[in-house]
PDB file of N, CA and C in Angstrom:
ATOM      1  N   UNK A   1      18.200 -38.069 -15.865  1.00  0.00           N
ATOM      2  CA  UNK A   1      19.208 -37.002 -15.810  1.00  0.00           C
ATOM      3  C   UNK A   1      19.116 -36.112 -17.060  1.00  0.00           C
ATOM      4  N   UNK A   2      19.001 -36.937 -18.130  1.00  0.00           N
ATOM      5  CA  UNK A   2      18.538 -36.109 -19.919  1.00  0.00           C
ATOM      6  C   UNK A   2      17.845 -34.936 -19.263  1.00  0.00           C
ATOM      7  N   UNK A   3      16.511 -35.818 -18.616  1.00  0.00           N
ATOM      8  CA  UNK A   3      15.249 -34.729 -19.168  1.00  0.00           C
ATOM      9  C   UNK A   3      15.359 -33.635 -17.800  1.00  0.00           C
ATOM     10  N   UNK A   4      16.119 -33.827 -16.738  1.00  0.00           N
ATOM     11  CA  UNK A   4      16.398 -32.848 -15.918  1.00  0.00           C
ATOM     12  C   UNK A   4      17.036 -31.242 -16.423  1.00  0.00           C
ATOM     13  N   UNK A   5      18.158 -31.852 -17.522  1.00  0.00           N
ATOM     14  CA  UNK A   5      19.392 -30.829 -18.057  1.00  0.00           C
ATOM     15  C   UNK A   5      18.426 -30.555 -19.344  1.00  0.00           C
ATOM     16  N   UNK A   6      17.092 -30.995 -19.922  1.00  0.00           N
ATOM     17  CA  UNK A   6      16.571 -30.350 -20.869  1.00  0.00           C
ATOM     18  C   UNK A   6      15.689 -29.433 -20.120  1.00  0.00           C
ATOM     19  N   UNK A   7      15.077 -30.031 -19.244  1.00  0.00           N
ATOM     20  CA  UNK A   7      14.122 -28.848 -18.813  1.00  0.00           C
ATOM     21  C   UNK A   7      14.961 -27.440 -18.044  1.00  0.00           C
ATOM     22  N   UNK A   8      16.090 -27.329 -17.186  1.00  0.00           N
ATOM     23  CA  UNK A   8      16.925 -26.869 -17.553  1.00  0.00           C
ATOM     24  C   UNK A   8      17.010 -25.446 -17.966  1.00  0.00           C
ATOM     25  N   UNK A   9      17.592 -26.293 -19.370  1.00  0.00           N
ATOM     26  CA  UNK A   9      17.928 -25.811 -20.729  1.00  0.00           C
ATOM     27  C   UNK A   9      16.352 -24.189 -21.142  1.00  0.00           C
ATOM     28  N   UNK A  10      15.347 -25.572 -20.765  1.00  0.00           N
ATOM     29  CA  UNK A  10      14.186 -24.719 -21.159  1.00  0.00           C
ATOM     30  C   UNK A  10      13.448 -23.715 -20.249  1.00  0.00           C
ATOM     31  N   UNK A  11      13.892 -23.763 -19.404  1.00  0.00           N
ATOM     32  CA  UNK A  11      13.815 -22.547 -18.123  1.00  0.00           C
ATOM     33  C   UNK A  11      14.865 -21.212 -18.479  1.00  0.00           C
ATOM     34  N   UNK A  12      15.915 -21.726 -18.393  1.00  0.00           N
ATOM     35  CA  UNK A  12      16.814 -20.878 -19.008  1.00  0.00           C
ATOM     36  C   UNK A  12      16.458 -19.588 -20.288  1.00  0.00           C
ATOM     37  N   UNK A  13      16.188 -20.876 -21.489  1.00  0.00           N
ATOM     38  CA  UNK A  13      15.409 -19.833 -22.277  1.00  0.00           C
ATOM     39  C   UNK A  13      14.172 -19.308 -22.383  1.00  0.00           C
ATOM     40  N   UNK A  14      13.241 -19.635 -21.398  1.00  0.00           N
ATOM     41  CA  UNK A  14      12.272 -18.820 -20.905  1.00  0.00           C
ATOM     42  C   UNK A  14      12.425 -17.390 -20.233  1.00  0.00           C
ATOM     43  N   UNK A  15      13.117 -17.992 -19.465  1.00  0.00           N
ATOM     44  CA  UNK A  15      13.998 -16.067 -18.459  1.00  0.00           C
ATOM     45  C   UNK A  15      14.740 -15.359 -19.264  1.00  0.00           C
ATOM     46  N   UNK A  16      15.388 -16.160 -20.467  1.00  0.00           N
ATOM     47  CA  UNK A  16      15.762 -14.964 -21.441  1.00  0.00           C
ATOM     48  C   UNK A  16      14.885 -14.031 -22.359  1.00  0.00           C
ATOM     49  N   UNK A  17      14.064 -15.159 -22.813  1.00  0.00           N
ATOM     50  CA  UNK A  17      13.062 -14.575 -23.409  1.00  0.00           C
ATOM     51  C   UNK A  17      11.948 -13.196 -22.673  1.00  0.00           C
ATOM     52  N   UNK A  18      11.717 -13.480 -21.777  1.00  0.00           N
ATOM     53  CA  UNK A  18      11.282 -12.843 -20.778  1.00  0.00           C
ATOM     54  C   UNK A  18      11.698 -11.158 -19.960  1.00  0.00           C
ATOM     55  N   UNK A  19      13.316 -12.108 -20.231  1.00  0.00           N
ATOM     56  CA  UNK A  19      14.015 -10.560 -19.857  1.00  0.00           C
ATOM     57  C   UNK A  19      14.075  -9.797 -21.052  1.00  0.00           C
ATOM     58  N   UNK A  20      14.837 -10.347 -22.313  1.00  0.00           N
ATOM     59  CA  UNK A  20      14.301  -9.674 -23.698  1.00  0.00           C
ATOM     60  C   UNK A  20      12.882  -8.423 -23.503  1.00  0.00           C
ATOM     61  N   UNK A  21      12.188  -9.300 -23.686  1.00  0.00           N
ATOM     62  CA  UNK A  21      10.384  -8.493 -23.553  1.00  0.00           C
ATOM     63  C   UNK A  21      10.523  -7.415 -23.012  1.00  0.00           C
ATOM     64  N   UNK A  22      10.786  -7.671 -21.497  1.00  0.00           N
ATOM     65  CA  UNK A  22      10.767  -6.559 -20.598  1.00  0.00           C
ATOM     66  C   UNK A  22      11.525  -5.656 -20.625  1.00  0.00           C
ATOM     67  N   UNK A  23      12.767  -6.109 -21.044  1.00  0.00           N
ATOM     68  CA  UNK A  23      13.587  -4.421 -21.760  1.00  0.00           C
ATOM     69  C   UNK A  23      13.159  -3.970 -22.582  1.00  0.00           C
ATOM     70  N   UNK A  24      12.673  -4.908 -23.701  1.00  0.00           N
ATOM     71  CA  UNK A  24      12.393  -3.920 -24.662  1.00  0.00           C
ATOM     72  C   UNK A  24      11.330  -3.043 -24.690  1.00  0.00           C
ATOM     73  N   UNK A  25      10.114  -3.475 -23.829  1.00  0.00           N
ATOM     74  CA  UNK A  25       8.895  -2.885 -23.812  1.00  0.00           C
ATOM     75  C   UNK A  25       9.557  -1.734 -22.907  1.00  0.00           C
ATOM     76  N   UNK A  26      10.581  -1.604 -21.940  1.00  0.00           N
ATOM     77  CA  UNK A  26      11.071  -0.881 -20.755  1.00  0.00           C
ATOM     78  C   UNK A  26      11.770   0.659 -22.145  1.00  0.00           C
ATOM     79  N   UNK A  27      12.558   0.038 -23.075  1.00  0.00           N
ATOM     80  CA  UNK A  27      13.209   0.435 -23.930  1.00  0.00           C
ATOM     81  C   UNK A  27      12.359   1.426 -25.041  1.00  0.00           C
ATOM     82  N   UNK A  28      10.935   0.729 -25.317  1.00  0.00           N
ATOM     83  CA  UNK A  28       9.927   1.054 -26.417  1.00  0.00           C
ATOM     84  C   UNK A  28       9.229   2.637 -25.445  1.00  0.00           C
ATOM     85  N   UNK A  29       9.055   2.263 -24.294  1.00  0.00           N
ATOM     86  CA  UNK A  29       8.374   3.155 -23.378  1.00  0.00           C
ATOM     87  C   UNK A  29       9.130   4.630 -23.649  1.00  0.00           C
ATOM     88  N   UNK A  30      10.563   4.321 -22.715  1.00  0.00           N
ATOM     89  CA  UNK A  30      11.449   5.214 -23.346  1.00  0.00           C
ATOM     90  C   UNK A  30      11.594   6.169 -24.583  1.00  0.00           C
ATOM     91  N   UNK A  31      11.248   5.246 -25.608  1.00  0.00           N
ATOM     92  CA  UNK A  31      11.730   6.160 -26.599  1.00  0.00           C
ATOM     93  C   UNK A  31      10.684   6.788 -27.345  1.00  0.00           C
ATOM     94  N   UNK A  32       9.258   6.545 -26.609  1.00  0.00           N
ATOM     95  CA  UNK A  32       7.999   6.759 -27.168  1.00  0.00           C
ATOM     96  C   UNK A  32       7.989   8.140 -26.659  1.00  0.00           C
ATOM     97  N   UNK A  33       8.506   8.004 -25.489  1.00  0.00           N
ATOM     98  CA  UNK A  33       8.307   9.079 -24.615  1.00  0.00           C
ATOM     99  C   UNK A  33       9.770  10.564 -24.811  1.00  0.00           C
ATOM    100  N   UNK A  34      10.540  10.076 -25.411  1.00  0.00           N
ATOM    101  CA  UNK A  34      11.239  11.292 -25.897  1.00  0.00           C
ATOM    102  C   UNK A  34      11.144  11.435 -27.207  1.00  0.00           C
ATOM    103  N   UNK A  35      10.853  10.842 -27.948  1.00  0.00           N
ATOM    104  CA  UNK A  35      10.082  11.143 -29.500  1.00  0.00           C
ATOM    105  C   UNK A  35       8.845  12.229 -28.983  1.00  0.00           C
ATOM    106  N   UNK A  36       8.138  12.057 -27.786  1.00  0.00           N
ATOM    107  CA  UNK A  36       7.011  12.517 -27.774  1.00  0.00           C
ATOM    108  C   UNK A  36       6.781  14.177 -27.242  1.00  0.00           C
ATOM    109  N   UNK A  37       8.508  14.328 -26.796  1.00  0.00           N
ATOM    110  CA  UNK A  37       8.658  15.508 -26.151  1.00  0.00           C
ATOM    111  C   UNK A  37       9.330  16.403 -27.222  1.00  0.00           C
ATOM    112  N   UNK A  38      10.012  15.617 -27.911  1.00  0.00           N
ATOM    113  CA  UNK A  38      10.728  16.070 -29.447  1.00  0.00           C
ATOM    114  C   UNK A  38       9.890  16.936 -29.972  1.00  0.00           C
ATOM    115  N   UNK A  39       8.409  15.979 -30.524  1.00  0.00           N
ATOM    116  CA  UNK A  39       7.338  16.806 -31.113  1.00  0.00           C
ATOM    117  C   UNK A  39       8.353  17.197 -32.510  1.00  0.00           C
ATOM    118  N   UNK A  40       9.074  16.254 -33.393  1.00  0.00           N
ATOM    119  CA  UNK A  40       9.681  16.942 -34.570  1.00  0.00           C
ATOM    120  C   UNK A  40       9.522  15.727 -35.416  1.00  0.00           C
ATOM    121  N   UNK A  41       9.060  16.211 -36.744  1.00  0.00           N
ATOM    122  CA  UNK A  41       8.936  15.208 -37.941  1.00  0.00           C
ATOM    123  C   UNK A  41       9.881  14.702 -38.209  1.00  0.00           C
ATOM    124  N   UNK A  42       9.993  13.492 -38.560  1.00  0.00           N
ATOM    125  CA  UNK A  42      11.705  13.224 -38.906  1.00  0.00           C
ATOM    126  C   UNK A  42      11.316  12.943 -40.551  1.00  0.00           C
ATOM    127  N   UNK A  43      11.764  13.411 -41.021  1.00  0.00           N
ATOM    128  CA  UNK A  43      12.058  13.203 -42.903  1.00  0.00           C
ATOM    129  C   UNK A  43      13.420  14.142 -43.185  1.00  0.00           C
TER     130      UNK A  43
END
């Protein structure tokens, strides 16, 4: 029963991890892409 509710546990934080990634790369895309239309130095 332990190692049922650990593995679980470790699925769980796999799909988080996972979903993490994929927003952020979803997120990185995004903002590459209106920085890129900007076309303005930032300083």
């Amino acid at each position: 029963m332990v190692k049922l509710v650990a593995l679980l546990d470790v699925i769980r934080l796999i799909a988080a991890i996972l979903s993490i990634v994929l927003s952020g790369r979803k997120l990185y895309r995004w903002l590459r892409k209106k920085f890129r239309s900007k076309r303005k130095p930032t300083s």
